[in-house]
PDB file of N, CA and C in Angstrom:
ATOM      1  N   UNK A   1       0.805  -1.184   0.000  1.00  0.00           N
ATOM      2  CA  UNK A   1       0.000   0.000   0.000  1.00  0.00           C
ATOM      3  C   UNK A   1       0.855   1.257   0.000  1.00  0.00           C
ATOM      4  N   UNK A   2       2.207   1.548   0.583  1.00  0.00           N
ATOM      5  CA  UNK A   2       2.763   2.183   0.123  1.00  0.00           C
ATOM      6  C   UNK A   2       3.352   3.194  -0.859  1.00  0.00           C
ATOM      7  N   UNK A   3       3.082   1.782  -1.926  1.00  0.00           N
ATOM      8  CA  UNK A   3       3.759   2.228  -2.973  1.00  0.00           C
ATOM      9  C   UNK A   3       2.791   3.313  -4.136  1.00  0.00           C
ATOM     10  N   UNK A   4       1.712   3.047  -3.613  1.00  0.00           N
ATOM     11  CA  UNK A   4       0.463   3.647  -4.057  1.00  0.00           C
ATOM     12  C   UNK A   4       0.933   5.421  -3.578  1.00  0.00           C
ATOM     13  N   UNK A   5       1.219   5.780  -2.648  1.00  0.00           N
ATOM     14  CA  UNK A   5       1.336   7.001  -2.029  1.00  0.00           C
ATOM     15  C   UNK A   5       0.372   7.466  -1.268  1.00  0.00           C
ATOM     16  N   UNK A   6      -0.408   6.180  -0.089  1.00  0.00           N
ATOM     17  CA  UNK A   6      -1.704   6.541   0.524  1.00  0.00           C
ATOM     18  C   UNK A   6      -1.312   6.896   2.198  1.00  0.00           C
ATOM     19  N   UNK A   7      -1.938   7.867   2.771  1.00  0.00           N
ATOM     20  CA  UNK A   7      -1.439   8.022   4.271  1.00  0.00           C
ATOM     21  C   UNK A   7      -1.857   6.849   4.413  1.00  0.00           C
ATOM     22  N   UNK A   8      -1.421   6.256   5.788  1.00  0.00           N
ATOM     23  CA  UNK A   8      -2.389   4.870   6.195  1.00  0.00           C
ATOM     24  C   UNK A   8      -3.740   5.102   6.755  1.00  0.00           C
ATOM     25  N   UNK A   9      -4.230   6.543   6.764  1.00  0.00           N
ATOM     26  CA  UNK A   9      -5.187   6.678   7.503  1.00  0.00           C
ATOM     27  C   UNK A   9      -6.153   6.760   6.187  1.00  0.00           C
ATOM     28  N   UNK A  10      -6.157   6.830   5.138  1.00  0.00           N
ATOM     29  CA  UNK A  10      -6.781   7.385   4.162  1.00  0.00           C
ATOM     30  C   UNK A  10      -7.198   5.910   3.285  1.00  0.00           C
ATOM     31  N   UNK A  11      -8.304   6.371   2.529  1.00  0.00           N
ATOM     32  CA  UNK A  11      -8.932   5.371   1.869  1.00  0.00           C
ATOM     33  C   UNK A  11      -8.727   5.288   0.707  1.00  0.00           C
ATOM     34  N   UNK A  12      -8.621   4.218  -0.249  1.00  0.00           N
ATOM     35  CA  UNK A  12      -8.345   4.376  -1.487  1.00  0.00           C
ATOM     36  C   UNK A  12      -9.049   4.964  -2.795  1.00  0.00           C
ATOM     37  N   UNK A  13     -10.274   5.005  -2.299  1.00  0.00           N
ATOM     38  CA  UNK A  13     -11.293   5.732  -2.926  1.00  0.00           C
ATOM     39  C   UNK A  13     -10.916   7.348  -2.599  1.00  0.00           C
ATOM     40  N   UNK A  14     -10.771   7.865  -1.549  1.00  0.00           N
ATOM     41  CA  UNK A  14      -9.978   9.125  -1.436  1.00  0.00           C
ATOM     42  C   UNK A  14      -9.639   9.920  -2.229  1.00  0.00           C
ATOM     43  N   UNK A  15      -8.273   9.135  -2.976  1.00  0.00           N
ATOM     44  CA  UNK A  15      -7.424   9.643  -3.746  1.00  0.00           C
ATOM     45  C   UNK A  15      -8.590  10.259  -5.304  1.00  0.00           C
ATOM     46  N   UNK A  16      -9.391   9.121  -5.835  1.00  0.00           N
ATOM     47  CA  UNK A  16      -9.975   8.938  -6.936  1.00  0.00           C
ATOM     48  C   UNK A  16     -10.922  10.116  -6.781  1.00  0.00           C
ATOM     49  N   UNK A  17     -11.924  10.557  -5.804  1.00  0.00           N
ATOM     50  CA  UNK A  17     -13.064  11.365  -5.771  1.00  0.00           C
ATOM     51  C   UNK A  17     -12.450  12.898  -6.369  1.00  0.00           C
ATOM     52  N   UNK A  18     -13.687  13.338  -7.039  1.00  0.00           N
ATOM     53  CA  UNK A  18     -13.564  14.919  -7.423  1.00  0.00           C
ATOM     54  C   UNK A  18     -13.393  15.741  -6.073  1.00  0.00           C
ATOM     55  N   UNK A  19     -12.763  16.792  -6.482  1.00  0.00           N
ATOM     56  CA  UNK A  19     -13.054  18.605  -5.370  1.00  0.00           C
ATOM     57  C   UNK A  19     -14.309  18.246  -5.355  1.00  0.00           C
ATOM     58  N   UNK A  20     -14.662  18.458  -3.688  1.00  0.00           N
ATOM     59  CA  UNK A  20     -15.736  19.372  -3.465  1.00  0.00           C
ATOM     60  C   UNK A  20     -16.527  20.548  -4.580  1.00  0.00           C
ATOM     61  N   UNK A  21     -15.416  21.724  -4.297  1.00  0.00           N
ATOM     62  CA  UNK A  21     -15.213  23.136  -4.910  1.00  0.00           C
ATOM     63  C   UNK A  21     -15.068  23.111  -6.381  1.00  0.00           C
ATOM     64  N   UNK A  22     -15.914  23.192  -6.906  1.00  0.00           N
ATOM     65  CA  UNK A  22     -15.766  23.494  -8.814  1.00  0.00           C
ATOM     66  C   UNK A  22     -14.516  24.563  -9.030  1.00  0.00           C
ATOM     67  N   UNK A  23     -14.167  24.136  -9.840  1.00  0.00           N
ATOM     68  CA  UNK A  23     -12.880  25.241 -10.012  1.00  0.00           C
ATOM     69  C   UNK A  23     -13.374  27.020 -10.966  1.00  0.00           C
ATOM     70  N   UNK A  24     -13.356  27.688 -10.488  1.00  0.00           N
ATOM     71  CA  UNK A  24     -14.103  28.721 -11.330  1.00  0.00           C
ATOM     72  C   UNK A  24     -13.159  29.354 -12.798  1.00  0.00           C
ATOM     73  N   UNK A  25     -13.592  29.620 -14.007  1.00  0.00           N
ATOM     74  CA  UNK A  25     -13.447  29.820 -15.108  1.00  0.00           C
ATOM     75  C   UNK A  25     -12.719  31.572 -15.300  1.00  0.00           C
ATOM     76  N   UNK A  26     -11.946  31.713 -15.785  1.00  0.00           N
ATOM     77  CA  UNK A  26     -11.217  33.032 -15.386  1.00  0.00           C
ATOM     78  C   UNK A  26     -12.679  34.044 -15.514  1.00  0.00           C
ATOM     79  N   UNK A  27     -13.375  33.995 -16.268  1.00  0.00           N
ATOM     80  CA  UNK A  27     -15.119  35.020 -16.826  1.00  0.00           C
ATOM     81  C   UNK A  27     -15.340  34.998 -15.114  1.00  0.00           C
ATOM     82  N   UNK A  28     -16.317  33.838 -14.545  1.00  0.00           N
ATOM     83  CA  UNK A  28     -16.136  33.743 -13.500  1.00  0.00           C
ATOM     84  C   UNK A  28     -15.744  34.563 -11.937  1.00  0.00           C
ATOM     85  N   UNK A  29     -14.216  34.495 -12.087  1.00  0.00           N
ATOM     86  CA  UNK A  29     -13.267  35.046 -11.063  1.00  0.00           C
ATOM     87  C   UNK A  29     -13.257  36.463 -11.515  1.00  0.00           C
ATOM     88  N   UNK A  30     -13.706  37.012 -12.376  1.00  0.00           N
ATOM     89  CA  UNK A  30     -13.538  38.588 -12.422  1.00  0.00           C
ATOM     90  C   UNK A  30     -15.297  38.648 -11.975  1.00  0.00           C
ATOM     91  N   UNK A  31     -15.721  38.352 -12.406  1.00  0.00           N
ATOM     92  CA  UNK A  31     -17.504  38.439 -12.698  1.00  0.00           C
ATOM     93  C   UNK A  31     -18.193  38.339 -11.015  1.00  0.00           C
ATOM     94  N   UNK A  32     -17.974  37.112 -10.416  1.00  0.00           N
ATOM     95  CA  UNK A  32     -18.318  37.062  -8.979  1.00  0.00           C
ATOM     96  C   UNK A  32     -17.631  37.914  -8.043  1.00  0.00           C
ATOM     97  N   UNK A  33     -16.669  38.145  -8.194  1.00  0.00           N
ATOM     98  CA  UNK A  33     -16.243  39.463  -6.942  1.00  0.00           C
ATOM     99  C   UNK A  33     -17.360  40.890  -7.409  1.00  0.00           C
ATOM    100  N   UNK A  34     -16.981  40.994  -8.485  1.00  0.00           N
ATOM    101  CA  UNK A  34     -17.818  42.055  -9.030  1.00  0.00           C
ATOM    102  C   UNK A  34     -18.988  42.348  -8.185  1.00  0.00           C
ATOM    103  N   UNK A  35     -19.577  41.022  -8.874  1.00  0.00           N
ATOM    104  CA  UNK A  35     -21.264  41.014  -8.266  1.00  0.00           C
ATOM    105  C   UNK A  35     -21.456  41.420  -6.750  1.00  0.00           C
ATOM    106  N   UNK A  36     -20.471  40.495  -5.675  1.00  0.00           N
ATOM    107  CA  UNK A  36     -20.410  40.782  -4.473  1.00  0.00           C
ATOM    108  C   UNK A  36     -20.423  41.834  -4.289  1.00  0.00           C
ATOM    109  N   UNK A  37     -19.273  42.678  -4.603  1.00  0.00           N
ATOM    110  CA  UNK A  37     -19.440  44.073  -4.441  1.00  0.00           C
ATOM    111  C   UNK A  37     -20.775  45.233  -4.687  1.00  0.00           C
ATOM    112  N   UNK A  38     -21.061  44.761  -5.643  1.00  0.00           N
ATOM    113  CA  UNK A  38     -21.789  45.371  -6.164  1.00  0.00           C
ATOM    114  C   UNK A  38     -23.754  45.239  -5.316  1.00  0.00           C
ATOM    115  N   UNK A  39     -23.202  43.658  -5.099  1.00  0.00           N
ATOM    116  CA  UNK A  39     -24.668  43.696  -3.745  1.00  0.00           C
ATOM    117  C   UNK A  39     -24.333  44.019  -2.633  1.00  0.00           C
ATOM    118  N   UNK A  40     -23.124  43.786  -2.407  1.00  0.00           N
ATOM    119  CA  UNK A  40     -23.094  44.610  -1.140  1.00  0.00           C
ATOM    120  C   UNK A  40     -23.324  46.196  -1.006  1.00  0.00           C
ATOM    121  N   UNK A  41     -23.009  46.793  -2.138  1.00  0.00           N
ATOM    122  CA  UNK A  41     -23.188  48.390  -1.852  1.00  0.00           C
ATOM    123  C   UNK A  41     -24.824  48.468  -2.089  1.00  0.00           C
ATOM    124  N   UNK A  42     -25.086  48.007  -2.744  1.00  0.00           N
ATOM    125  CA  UNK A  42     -26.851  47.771  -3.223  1.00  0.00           C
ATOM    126  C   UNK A  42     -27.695  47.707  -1.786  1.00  0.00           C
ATOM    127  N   UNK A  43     -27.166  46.788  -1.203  1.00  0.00           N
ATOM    128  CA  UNK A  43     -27.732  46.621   0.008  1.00  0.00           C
ATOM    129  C   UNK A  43     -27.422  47.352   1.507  1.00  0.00           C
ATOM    130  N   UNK A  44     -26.330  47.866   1.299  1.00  0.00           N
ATOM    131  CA  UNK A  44     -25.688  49.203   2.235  1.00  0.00           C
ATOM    132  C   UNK A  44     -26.561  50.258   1.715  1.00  0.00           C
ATOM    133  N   UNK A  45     -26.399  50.437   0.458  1.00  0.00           N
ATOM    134  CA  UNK A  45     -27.425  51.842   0.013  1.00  0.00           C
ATOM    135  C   UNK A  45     -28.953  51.939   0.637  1.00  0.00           C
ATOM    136  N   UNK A  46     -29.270  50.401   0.035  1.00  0.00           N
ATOM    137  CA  UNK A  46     -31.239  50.849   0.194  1.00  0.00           C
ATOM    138  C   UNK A  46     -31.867  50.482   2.034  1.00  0.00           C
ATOM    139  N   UNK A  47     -30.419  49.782   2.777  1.00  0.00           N
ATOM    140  CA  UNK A  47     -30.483  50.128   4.294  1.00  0.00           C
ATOM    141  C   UNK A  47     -30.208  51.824   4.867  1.00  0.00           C
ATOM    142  N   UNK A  48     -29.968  52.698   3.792  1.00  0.00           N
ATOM    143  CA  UNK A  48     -29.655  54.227   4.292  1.00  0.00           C
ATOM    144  C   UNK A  48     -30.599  54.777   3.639  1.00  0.00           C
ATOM    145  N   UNK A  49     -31.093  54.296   2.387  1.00  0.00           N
ATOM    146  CA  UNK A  49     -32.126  54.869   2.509  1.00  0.00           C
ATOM    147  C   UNK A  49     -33.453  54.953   3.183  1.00  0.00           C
ATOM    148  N   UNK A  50     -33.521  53.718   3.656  1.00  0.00           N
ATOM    149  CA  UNK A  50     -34.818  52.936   4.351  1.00  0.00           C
ATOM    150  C   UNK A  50     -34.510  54.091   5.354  1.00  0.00           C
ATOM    151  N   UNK A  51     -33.396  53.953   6.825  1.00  0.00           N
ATOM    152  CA  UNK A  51     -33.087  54.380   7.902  1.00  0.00           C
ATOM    153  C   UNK A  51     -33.221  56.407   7.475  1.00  0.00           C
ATOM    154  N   UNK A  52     -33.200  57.054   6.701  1.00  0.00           N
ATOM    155  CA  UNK A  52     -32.818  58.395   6.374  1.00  0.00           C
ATOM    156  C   UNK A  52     -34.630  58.471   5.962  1.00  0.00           C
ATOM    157  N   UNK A  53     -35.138  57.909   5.308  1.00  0.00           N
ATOM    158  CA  UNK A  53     -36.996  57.761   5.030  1.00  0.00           C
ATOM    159  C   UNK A  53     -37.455  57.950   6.642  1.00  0.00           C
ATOM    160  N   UNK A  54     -37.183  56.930   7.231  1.00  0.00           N
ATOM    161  CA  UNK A  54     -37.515  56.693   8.898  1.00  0.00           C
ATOM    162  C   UNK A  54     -37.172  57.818   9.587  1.00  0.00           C
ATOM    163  N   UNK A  55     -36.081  58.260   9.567  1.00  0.00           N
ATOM    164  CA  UNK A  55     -35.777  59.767  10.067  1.00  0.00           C
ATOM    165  C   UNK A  55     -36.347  60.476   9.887  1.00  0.00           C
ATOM    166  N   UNK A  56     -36.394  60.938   8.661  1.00  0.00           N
ATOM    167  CA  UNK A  56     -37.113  62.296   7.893  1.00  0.00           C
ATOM    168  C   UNK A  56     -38.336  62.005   8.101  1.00  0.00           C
ATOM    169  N   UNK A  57     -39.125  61.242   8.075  1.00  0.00           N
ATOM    170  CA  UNK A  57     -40.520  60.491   9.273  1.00  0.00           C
ATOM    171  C   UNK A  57     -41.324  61.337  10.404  1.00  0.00           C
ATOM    172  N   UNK A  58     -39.593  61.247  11.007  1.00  0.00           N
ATOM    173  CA  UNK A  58     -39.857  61.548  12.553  1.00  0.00           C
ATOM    174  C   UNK A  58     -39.709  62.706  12.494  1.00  0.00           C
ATOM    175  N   UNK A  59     -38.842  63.399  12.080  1.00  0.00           N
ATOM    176  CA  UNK A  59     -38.681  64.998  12.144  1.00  0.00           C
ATOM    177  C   UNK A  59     -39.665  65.757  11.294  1.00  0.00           C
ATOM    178  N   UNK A  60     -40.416  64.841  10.565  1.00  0.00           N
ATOM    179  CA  UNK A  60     -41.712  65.598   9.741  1.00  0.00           C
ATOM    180  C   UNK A  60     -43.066  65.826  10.924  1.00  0.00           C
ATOM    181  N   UNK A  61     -43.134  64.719  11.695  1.00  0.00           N
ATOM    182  CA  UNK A  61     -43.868  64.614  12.584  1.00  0.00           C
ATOM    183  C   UNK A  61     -43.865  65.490  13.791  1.00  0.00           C
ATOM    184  N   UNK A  62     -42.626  65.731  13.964  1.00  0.00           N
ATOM    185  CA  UNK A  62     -42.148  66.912  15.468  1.00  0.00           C
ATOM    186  C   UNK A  62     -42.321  67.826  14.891  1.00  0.00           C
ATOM    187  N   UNK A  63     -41.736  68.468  13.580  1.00  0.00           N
ATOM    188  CA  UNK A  63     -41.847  69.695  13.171  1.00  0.00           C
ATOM    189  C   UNK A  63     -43.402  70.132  12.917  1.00  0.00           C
ATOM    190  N   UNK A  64     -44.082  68.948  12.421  1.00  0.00           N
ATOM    191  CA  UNK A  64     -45.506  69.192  12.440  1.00  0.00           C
ATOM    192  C   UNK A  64     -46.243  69.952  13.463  1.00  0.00           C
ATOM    193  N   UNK A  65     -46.013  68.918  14.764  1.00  0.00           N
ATOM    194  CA  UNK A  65     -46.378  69.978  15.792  1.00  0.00           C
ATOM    195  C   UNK A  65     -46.138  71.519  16.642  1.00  0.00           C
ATOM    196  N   UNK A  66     -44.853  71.694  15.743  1.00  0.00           N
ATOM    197  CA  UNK A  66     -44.549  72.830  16.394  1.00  0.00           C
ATOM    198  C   UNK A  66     -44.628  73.721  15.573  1.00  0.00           C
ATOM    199  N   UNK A  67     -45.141  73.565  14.266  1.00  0.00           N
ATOM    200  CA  UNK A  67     -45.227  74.833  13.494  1.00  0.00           C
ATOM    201  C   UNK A  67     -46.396  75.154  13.877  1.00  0.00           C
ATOM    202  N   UNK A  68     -46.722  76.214  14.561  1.00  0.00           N
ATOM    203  CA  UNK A  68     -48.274  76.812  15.029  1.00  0.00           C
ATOM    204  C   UNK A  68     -47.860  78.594  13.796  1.00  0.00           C
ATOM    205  N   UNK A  69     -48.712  78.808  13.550  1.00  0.00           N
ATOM    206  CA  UNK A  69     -48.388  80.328  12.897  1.00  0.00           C
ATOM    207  C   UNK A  69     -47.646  81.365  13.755  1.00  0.00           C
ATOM    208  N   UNK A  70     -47.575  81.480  15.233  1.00  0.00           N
ATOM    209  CA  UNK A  70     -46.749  82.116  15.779  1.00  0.00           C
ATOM    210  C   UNK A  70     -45.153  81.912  15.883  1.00  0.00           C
ATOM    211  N   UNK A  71     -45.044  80.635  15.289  1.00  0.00           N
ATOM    212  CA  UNK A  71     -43.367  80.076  15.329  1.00  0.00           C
ATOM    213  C   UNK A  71     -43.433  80.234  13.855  1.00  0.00           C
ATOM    214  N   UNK A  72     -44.358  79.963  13.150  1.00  0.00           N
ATOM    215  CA  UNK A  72     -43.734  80.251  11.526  1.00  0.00           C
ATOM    216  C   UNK A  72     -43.377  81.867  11.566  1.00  0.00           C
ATOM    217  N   UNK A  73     -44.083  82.896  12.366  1.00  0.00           N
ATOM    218  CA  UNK A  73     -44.024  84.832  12.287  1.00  0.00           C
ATOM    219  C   UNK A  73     -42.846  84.675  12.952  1.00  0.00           C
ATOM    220  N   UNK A  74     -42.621  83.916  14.307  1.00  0.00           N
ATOM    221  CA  UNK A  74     -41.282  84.272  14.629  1.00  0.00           C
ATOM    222  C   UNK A  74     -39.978  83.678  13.469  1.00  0.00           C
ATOM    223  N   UNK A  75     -39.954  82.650  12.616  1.00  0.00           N
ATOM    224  CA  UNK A  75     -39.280  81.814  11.815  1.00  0.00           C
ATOM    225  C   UNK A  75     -38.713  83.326  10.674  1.00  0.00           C
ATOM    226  N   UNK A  76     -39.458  83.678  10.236  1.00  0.00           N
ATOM    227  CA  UNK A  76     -40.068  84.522   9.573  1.00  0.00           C
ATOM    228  C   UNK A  76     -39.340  85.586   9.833  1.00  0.00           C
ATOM    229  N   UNK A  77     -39.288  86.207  10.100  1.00  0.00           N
ATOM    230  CA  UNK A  77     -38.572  87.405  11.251  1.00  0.00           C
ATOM    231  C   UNK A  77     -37.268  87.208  11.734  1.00  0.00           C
ATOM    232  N   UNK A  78     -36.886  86.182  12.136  1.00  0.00           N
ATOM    233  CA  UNK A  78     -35.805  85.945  12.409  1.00  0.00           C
ATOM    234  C   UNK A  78     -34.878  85.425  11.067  1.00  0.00           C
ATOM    235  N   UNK A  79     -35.332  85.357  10.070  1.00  0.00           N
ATOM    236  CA  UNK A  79     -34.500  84.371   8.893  1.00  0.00           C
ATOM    237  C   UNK A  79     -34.728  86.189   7.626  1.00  0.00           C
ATOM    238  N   UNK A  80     -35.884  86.720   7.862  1.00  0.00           N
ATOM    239  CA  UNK A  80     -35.707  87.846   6.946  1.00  0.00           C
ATOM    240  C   UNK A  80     -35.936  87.284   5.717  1.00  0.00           C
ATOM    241  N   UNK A  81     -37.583  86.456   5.661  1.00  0.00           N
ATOM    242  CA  UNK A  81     -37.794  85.381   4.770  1.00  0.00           C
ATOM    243  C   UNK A  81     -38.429  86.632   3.453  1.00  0.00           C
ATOM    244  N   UNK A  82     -38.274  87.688   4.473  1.00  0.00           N
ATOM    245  CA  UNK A  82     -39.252  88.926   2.586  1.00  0.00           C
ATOM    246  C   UNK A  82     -37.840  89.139   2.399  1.00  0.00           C
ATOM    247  N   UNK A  83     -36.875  89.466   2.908  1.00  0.00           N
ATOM    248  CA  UNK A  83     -35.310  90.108   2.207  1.00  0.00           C
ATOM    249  C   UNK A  83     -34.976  88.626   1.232  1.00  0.00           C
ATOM    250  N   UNK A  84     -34.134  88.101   1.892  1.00  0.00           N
ATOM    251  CA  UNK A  84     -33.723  86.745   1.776  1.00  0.00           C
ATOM    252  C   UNK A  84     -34.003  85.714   0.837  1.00  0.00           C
ATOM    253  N   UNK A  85     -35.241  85.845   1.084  1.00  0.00           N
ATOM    254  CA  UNK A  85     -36.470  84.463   0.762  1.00  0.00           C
ATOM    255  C   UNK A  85     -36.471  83.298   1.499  1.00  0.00           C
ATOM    256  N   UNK A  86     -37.028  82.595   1.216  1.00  0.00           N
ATOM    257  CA  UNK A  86     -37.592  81.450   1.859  1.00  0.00           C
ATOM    258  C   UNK A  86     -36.600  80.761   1.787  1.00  0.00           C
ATOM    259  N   UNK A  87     -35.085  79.829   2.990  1.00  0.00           N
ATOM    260  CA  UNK A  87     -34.386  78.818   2.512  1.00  0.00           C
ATOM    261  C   UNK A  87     -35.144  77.535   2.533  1.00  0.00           C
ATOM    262  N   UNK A  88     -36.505  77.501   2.500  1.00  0.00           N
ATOM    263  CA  UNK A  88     -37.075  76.043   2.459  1.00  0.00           C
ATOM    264  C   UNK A  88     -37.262  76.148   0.859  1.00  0.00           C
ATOM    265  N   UNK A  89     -37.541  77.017  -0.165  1.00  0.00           N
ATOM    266  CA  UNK A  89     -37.493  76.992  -1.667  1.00  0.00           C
ATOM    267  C   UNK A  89     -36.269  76.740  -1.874  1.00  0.00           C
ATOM    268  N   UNK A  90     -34.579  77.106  -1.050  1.00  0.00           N
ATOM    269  CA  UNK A  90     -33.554  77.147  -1.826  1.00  0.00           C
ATOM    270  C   UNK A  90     -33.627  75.792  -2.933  1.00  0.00           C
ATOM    271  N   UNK A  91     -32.591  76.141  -3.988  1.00  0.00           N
ATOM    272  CA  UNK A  91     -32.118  75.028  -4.812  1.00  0.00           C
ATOM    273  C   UNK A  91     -31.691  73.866  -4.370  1.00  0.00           C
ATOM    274  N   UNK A  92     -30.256  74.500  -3.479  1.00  0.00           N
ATOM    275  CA  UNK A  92     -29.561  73.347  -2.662  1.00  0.00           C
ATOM    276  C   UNK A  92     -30.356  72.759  -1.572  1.00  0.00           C
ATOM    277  N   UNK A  93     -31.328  72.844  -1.188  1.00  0.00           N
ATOM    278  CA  UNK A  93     -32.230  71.847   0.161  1.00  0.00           C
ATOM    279  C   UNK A  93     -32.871  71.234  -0.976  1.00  0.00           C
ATOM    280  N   UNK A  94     -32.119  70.039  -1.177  1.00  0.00           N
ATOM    281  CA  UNK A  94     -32.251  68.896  -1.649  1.00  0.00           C
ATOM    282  C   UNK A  94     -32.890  67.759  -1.089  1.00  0.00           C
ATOM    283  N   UNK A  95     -32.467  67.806   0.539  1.00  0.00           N
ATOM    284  CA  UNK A  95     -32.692  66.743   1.096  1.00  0.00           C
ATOM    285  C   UNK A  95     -34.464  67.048   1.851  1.00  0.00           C
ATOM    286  N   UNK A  96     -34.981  68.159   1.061  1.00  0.00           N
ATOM    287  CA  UNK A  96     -36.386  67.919   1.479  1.00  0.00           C
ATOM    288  C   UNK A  96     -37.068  67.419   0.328  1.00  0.00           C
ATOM    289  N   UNK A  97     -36.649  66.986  -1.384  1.00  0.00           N
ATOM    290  CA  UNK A  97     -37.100  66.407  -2.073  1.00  0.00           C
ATOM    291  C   UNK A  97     -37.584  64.725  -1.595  1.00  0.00           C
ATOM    292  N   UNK A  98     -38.924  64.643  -2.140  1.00  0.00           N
ATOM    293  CA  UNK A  98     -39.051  63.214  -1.590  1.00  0.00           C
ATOM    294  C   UNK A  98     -39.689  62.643  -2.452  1.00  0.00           C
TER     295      UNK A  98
END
């Protein structure tokens, strides 16, 4: 049995059986990392968006209650919304598009 090149602990069928593991095709080995990556940011993204939806939620809801017309005159007054204008129209407040 030796001469075969078998540990003694090992079976002779052993030697003969396929990998487990398919060997992957060079297309493959560029193609699957890719993908990984690519679900992983997929799925990092639409967890920030979910969590930033949920936020903007809550602060729609608080702000709700506290805008009474006497905090919008004081808002108003204090921001110089007739000089100025309104920064809730600005361009850049982006992040109130929904």
């Amino acid at each position: 049995m030796a001469s075969q090149g078998l540990r003694p602990h090992m079976h002779a069928t052993a030697r003969v059986t396929a990998p487990v593991a398919p060997k992957l095709g060079p297309v493959s080995s560029r193609i699957l990392p890719s993908l990984l990556v690519l679900g992983a940011a997929y799925t990092v993204g639409t967890y920030v968006r979910k969590q930033l939806s949920r936020e903007a939620g809550a602060m729609d809801r608080i702000f709700s209650q506290q805008n009474t017309p006497e905090v919008e005159a004081a808002r108003k007054k204090a921001l110089q919304v007739e000089v100025n204008g309104d920064p809730r129209n600005n361009l850049l407040n982006f992040l109130d598009n929904k």
